[in-house]
N, C-alpha and C. Protein backbone atom coordinates (compact mmCIF):
# COMPACT_ATOMS: atom_id res chain seq x y z
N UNK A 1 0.83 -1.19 0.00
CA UNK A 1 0.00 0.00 0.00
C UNK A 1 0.88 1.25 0.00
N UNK A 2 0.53 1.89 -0.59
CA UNK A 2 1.33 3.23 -1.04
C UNK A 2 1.19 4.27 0.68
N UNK A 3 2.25 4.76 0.87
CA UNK A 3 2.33 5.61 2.23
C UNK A 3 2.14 7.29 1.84
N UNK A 4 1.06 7.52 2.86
CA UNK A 4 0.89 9.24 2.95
C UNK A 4 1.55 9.80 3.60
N UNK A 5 2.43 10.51 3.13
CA UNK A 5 3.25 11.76 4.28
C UNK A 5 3.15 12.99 3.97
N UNK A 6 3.41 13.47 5.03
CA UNK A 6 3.27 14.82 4.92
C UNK A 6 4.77 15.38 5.06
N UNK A 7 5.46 16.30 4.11
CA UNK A 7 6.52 16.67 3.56
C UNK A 7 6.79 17.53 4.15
N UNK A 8 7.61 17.96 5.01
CA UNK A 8 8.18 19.43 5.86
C UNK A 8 8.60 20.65 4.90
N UNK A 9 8.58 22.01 4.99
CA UNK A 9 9.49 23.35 4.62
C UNK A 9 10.72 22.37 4.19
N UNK A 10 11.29 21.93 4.69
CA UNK A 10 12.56 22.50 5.03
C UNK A 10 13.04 21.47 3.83
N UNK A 11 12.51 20.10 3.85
CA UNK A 11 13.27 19.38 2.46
C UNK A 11 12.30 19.94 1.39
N UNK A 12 11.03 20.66 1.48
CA UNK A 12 11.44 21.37 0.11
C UNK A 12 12.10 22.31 -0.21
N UNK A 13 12.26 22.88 0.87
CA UNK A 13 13.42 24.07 0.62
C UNK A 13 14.69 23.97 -0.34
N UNK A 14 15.09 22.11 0.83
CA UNK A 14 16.83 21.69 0.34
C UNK A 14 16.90 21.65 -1.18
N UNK A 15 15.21 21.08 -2.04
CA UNK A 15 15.39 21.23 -2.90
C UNK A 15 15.32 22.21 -4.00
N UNK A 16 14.35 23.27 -3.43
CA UNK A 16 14.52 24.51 -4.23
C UNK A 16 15.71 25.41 -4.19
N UNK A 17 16.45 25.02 -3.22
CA UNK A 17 17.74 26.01 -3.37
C UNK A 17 19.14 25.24 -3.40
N UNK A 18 18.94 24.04 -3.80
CA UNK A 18 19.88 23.03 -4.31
C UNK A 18 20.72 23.09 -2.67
N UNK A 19 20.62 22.94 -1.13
CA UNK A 19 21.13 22.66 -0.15
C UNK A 19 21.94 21.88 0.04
N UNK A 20 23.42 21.53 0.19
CA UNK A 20 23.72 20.69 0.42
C UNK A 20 24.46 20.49 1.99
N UNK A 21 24.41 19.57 2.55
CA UNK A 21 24.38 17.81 1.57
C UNK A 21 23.16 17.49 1.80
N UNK A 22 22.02 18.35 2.00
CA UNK A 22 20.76 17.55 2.08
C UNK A 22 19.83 17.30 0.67
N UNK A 23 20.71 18.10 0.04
CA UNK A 23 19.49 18.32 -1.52
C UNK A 23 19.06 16.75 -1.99
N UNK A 24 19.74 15.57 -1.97
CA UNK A 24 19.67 14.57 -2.79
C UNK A 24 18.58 13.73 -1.91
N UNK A 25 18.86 13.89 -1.14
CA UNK A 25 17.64 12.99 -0.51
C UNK A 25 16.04 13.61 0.04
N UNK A 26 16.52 14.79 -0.01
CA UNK A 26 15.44 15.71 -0.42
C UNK A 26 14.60 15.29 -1.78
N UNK A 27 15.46 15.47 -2.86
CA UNK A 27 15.05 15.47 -4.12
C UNK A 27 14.65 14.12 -3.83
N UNK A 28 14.61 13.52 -3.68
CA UNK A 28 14.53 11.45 -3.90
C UNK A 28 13.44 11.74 -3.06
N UNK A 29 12.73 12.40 -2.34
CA UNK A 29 11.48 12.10 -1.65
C UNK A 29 10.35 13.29 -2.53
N UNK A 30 10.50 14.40 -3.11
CA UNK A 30 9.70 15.02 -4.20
C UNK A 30 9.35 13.90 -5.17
N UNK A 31 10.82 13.19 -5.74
CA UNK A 31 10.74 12.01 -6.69
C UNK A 31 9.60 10.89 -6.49
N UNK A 32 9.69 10.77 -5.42
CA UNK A 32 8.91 9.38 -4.76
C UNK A 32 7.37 9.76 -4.95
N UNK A 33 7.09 11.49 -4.45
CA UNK A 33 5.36 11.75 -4.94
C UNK A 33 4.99 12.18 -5.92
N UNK A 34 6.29 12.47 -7.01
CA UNK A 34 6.20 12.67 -8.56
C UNK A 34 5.88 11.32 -8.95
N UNK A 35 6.54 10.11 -8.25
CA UNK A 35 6.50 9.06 -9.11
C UNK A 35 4.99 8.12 -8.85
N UNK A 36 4.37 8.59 -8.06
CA UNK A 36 3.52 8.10 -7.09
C UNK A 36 3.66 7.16 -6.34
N UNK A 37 4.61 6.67 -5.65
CA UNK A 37 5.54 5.87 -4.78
C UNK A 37 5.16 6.35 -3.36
N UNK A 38 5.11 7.52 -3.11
CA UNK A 38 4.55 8.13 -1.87
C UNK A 38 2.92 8.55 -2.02
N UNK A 39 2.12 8.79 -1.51
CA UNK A 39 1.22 10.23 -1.78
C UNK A 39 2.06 11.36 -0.81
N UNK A 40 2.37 12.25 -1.48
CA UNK A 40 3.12 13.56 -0.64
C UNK A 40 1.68 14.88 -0.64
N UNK A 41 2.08 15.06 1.12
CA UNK A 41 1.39 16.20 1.18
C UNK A 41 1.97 17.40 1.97
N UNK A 42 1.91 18.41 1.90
CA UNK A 42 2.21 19.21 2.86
C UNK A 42 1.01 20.51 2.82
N UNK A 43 1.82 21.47 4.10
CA UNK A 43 -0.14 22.01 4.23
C UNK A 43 0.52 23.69 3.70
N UNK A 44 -0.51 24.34 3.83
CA UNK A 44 -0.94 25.83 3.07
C UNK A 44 0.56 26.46 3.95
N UNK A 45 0.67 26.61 5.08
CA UNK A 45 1.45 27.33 5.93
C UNK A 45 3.09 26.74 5.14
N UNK A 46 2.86 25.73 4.77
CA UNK A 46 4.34 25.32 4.57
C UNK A 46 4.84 25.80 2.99
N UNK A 47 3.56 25.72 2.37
CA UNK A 47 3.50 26.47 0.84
C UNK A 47 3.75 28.02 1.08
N UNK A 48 3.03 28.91 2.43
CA UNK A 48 3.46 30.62 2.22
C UNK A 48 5.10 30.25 2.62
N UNK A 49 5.57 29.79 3.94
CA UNK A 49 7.03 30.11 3.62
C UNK A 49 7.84 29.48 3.18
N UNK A 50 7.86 28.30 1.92
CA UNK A 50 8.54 28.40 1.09
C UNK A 50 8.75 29.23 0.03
N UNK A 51 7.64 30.13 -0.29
CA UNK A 51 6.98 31.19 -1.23
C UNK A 51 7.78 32.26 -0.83
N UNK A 52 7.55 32.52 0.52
CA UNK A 52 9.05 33.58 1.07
C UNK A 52 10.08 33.82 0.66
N UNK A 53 10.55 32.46 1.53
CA UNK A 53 12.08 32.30 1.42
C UNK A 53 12.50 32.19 -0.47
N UNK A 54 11.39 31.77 -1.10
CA UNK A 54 11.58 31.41 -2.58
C UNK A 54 12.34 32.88 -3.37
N UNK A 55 10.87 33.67 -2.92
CA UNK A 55 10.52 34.86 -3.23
C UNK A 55 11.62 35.97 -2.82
N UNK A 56 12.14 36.04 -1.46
CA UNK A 56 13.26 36.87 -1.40
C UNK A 56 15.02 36.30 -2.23
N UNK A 57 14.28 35.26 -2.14
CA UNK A 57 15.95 34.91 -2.52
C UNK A 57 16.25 35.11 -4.64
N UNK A 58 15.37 34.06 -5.04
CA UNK A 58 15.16 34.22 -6.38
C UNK A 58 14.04 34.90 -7.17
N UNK A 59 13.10 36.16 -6.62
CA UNK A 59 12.19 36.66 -6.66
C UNK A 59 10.63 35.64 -6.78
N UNK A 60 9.80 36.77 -7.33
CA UNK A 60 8.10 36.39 -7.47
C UNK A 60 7.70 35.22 -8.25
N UNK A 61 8.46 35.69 -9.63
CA UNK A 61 7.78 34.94 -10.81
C UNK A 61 8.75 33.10 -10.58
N UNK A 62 10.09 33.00 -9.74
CA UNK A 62 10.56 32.19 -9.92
C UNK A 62 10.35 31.28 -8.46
N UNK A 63 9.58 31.85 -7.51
CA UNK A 63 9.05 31.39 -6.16
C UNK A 63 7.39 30.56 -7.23
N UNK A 64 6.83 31.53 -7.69
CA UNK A 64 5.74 31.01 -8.30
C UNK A 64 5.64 29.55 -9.04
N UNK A 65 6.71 30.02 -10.33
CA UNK A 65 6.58 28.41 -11.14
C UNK A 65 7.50 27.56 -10.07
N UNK A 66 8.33 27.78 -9.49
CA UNK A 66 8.56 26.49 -8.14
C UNK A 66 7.23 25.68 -7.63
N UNK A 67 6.69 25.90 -6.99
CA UNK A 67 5.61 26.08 -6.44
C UNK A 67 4.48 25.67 -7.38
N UNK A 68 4.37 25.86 -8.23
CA UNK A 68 3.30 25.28 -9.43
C UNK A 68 3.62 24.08 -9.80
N UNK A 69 4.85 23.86 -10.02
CA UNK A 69 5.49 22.72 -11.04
C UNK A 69 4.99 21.54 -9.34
N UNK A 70 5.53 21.67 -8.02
CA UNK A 70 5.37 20.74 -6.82
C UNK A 70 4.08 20.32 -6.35
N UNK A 71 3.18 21.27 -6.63
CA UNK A 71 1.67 21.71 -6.49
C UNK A 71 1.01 20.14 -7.60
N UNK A 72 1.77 19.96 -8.40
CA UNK A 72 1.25 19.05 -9.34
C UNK A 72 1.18 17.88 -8.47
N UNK A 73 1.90 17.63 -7.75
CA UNK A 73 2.17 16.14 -7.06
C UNK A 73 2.16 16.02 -5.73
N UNK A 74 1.96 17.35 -5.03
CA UNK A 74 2.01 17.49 -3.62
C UNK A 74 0.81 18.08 -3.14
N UNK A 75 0.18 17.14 -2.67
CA UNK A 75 -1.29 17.54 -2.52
C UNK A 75 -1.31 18.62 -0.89
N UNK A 76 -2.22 20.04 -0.88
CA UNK A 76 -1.79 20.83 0.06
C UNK A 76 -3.34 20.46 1.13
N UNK A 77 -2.91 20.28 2.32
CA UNK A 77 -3.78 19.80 3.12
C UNK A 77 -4.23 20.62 4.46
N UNK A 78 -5.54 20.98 4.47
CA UNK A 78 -5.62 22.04 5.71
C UNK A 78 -5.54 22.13 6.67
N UNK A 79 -5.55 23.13 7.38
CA UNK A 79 -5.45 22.93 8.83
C UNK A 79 -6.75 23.80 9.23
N UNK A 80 -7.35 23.21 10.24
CA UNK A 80 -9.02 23.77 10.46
C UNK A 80 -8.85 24.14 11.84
N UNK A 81 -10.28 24.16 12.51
CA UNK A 81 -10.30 25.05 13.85
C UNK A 81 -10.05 24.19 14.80
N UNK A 82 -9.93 22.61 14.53
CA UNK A 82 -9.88 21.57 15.17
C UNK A 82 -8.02 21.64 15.56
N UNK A 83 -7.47 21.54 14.41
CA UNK A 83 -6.42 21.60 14.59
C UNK A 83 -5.20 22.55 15.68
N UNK A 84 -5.51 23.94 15.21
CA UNK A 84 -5.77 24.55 15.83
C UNK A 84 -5.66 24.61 17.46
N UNK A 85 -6.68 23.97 17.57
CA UNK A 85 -7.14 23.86 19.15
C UNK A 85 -6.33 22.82 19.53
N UNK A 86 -6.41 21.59 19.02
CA UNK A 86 -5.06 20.53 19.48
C UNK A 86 -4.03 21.05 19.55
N UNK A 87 -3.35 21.99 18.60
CA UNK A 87 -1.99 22.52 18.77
C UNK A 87 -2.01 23.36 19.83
N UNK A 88 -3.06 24.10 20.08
CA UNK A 88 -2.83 24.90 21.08
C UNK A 88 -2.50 23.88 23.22
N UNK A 89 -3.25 23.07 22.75
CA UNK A 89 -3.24 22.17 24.05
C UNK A 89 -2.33 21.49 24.00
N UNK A 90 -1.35 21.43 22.83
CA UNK A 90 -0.24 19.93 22.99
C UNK A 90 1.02 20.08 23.27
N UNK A 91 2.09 19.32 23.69
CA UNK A 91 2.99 20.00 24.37
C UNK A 91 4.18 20.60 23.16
N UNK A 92 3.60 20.31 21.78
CA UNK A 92 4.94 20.97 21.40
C UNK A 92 5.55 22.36 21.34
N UNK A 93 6.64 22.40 21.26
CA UNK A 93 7.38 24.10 21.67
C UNK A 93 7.17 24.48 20.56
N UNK A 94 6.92 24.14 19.26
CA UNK A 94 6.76 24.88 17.84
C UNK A 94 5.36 24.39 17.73
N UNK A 95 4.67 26.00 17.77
CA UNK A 95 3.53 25.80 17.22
C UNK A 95 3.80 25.64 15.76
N UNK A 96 3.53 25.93 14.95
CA UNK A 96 3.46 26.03 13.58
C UNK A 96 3.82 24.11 13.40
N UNK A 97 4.64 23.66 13.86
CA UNK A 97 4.50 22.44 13.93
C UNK A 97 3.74 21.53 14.59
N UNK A 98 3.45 22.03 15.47
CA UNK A 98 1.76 21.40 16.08
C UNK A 98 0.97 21.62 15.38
N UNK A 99 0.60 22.28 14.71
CA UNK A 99 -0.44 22.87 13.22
C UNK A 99 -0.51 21.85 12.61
N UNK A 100 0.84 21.64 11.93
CA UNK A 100 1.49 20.48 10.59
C UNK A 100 1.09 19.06 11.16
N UNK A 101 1.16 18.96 12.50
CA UNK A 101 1.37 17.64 12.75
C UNK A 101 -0.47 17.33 13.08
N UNK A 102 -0.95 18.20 13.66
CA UNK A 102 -2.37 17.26 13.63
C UNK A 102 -2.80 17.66 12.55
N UNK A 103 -2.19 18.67 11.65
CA UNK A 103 -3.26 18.65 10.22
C UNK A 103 -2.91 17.08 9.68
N UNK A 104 -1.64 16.60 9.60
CA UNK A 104 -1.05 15.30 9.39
C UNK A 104 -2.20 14.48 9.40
N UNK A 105 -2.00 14.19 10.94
CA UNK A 105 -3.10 13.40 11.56
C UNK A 105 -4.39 13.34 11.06
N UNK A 106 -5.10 14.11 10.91
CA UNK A 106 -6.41 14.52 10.49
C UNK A 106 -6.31 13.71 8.79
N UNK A 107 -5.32 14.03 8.40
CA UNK A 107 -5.52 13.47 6.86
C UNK A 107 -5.09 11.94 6.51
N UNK A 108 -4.69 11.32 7.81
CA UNK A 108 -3.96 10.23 7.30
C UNK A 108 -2.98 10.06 7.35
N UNK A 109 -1.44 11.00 7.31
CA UNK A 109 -0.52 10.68 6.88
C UNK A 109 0.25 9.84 7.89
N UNK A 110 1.05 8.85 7.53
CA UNK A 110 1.66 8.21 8.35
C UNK A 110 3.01 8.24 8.91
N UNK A 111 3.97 9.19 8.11
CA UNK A 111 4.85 9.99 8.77
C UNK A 111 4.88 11.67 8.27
N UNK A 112 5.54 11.99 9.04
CA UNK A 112 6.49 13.26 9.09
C UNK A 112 7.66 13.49 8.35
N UNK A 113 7.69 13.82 6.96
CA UNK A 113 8.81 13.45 6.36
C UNK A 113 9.73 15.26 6.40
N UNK A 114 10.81 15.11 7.46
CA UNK A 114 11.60 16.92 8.08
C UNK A 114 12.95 16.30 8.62
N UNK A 115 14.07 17.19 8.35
CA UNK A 115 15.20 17.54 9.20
C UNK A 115 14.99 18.00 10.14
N UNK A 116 14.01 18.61 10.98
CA UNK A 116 13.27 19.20 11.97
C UNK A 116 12.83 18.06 13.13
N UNK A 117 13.75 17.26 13.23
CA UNK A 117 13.27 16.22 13.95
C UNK A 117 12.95 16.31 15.48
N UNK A 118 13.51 17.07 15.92
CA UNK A 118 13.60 17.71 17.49
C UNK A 118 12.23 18.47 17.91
N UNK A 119 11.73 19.34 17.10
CA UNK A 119 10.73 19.72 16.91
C UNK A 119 9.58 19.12 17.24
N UNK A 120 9.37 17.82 16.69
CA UNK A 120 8.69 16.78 16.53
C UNK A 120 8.94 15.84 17.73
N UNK A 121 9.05 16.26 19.03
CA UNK A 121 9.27 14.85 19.76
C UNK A 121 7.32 14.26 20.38
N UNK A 122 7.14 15.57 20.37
CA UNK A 122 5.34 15.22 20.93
C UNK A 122 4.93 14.27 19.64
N UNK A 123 5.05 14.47 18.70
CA UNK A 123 4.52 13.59 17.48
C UNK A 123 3.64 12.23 18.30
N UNK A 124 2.91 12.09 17.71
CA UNK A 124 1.89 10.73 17.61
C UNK A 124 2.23 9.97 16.51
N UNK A 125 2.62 11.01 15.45
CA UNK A 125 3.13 9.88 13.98
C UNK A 125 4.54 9.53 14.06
N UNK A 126 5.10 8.94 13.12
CA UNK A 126 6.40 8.66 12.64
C UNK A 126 7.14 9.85 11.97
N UNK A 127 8.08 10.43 12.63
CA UNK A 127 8.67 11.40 12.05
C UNK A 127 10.50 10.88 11.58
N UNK A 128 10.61 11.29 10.35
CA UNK A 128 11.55 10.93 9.74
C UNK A 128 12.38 11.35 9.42
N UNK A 129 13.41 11.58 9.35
CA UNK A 129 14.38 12.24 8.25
C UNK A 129 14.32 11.73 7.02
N UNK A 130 14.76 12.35 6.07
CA UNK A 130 14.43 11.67 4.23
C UNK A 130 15.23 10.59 3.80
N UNK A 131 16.38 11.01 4.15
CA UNK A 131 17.36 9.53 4.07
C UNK A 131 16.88 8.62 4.60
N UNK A 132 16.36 8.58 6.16
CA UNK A 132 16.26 7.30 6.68
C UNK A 132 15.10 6.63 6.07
N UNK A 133 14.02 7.67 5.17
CA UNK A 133 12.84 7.69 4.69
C UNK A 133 12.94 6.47 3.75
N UNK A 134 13.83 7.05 3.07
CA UNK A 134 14.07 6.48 1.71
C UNK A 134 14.72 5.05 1.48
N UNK A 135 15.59 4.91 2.69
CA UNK A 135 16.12 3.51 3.13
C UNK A 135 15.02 2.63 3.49
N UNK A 136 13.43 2.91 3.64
CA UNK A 136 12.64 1.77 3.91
C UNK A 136 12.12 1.34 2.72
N UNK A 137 12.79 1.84 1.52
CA UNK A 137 12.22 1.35 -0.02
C UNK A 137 13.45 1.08 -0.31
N UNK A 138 14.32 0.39 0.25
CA UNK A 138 15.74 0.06 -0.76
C UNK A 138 15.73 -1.20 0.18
């Protein structure tokens, strides 16, 4: 059965700004929900600041088609009033990742696919790094 995750900022970042040494295994997990090997999702909040960081660094029009071309294969998943309210009650120190993680939840996904792993210790799901991600299909 094909696995839902939900995709962190930060490895799409590695791959929009070619990061290294994280870009490759970054890229190999975009690959995986291009190829439909994963279903990849990530949510609205994680789409504005990559759009940011896109946007200040290589401007508007080139934050945009980024973002369009990933949009094809990365399905964006919400976060509601429910969510919200769990994040607000749960113990993690990053909200914005309490957001991500019960929007997660709410949709299914079965890990956390982030370099942000620390972040993530309240998690209920499986949180991953991409390498180690990618080592459960090899």
């Amino acid at each position: 059965m094909i696995k839902k995750v939900f995709i962190d900022t930060d490895v799409v970042l590695d791959v929009a700004l070619a990061r290294e040494p994280f870009f490759s295994a970054s890229k190999m997990i975009l690959a995986m929900a291009e190829n439909n090997i994963v279903i990849g999702n990530t949510s609205s909040n994680c789409i504005a600041n990559i759009y940011y960081i896109l946007r200040k660094i290589g401007g508007d029009d080139n934050a945009r088609k980024f973002i369009t071309n990933i949009i094809q294969y990365i399905s964006i998943i919400t976060i509601n009033h429910q969510n919200v309210l769990e994040a607000l009650k749960s113990k993690f120190t990053d909200f914005e990742d309490a957001l991500q993680h019960y929007s997660a939840i709410e949709n299914q996904c079965e890990y956390i696919i982030t370099r942000n792993i620390e972040d993530y210790k309240s998690s209920k799901l499986k949180v991953i790094l991409p390498e180690d991600f990618i080592k459960l299909f090899q």
